[in-house]
C-alpha atoms as a PDB file:
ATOM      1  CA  UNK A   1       0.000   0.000   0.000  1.00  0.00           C
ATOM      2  CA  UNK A   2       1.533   3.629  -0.910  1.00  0.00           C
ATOM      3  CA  UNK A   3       0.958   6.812   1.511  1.00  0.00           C
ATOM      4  CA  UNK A   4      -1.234   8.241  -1.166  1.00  0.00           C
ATOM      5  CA  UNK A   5      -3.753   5.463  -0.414  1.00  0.00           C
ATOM      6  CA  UNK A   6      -3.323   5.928   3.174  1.00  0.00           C
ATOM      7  CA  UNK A   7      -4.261   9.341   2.877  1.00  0.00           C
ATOM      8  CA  UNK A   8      -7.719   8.907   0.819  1.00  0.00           C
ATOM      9  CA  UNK A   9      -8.893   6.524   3.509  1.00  0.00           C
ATOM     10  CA  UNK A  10     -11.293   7.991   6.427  1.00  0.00           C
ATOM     11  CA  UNK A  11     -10.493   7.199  10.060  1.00  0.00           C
ATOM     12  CA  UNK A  12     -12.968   5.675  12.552  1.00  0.00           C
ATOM     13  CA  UNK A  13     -13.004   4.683  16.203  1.00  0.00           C
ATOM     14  CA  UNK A  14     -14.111   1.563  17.195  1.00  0.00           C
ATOM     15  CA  UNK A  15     -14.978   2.747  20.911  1.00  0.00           C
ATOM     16  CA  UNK A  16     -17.639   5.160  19.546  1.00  0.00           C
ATOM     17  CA  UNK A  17     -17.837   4.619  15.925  1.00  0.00           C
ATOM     18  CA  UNK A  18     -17.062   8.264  15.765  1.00  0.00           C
ATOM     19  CA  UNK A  19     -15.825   9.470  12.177  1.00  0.00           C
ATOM     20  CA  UNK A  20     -12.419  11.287  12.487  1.00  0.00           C
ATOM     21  CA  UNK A  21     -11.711  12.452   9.207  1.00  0.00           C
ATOM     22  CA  UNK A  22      -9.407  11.714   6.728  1.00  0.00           C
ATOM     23  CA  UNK A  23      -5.344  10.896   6.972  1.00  0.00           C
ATOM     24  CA  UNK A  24      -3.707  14.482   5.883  1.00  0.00           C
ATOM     25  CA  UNK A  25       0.329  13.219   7.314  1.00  0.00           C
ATOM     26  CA  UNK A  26       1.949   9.690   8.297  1.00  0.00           C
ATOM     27  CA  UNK A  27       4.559  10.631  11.303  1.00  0.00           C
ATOM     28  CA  UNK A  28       7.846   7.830   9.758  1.00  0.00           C
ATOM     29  CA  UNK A  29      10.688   7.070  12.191  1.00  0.00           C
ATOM     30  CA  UNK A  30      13.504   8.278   9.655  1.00  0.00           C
ATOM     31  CA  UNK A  31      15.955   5.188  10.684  1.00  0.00           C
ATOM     32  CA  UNK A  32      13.759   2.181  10.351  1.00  0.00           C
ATOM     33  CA  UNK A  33      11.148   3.437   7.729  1.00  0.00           C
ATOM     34  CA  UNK A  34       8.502   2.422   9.935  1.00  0.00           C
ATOM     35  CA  UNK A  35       4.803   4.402  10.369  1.00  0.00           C
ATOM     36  CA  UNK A  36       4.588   5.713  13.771  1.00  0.00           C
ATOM     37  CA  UNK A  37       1.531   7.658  13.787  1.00  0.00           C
ATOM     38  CA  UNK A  38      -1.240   8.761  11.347  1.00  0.00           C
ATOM     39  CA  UNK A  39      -2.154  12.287  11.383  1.00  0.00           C
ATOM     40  CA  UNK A  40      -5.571  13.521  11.226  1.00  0.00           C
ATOM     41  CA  UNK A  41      -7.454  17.131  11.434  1.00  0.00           C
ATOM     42  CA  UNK A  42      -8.903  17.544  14.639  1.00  0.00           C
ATOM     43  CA  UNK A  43     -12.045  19.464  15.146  1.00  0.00           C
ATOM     44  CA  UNK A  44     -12.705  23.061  13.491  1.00  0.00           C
ATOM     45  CA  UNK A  45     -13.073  26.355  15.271  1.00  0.00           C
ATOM     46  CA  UNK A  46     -16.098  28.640  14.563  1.00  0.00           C
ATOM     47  CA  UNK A  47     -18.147  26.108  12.227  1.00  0.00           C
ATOM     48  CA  UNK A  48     -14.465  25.723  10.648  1.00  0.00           C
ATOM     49  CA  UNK A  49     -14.699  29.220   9.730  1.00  0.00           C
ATOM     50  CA  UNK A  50     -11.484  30.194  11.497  1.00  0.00           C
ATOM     51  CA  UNK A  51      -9.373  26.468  10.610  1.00  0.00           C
ATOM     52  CA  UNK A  52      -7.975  24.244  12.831  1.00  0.00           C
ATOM     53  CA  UNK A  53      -5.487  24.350  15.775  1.00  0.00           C
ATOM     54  CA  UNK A  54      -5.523  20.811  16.656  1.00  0.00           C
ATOM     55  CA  UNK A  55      -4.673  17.352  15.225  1.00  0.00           C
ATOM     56  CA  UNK A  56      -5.523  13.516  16.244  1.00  0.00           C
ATOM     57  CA  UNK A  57      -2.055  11.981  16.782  1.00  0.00           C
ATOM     58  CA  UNK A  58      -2.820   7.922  15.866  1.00  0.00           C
ATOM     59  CA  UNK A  59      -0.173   5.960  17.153  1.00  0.00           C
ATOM     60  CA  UNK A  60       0.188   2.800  14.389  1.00  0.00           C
ATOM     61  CA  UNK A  61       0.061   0.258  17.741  1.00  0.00           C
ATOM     62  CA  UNK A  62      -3.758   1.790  17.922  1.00  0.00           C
ATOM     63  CA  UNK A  63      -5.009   1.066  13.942  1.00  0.00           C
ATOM     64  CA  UNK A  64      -6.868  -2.096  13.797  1.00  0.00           C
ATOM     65  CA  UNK A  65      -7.410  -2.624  10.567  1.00  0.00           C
ATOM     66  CA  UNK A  66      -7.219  -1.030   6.806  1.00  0.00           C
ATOM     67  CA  UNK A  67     -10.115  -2.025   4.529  1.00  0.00           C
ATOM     68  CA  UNK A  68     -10.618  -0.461   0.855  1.00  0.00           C
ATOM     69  CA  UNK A  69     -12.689   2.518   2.260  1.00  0.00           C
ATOM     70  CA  UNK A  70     -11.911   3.090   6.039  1.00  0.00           C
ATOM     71  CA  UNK A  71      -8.820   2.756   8.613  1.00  0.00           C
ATOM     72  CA  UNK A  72     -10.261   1.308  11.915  1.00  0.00           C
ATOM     73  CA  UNK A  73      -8.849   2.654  14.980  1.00  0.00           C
ATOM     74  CA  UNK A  74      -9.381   2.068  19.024  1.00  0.00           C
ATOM     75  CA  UNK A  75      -8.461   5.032  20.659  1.00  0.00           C
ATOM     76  CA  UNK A  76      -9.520   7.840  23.173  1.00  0.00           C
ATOM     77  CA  UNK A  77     -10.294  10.559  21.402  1.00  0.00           C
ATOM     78  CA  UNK A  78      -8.500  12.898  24.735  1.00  0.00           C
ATOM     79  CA  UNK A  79      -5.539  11.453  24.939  1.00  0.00           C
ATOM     80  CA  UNK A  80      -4.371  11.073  20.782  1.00  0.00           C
ATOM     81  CA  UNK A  81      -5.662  15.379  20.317  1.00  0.00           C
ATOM     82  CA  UNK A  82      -3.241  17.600  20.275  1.00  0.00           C
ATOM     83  CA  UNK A  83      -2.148  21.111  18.744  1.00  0.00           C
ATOM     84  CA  UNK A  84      -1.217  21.701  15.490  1.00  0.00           C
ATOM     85  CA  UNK A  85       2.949  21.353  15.182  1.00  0.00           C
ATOM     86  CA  UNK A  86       3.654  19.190  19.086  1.00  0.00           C
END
């Protein structure tokens, strides 16, 4: 699978079937080449008239599973938000 497939794919958590969005970055380690997180827009300010200033962090350990349409994940949705550029 390339990144560019990655990224057309919409997130969802198992815990609440909550719809997250879709993946905009993939966090690599540079020295092994492995994914370490997937990176998703968080939640819009103002009706997302005024953008964004957070972002769901997905650690990889936390994706369960990568079907043609949809990345499952099991996460809390506290713990993996976080601003924009942390």
């Amino acid at each position: 699978m390339r990144v560019y497939e990655l990224k057309q794919k919409e997130v969802i958590n198992m815990c609440d079937c909550a719809r997250l969005g879709c993946v905009i970055d993939i966090d690599f380690d540079i020295k092994t080449g492995c994914v370490r997180a997937l990176i998703i827009p968080g939640p819009g300010k103002g009706f997302c008239l005024f953008g964004r200033d957070m972002e769901y962090v997905i650690p990889w350990c936390q994706v369960k599973q990568i079907g043609a349409d949809i990345i499952l994940v099991d996460v809390d949705i506290e713990k993996v938000l976080v601003k924009c550029g942390i």
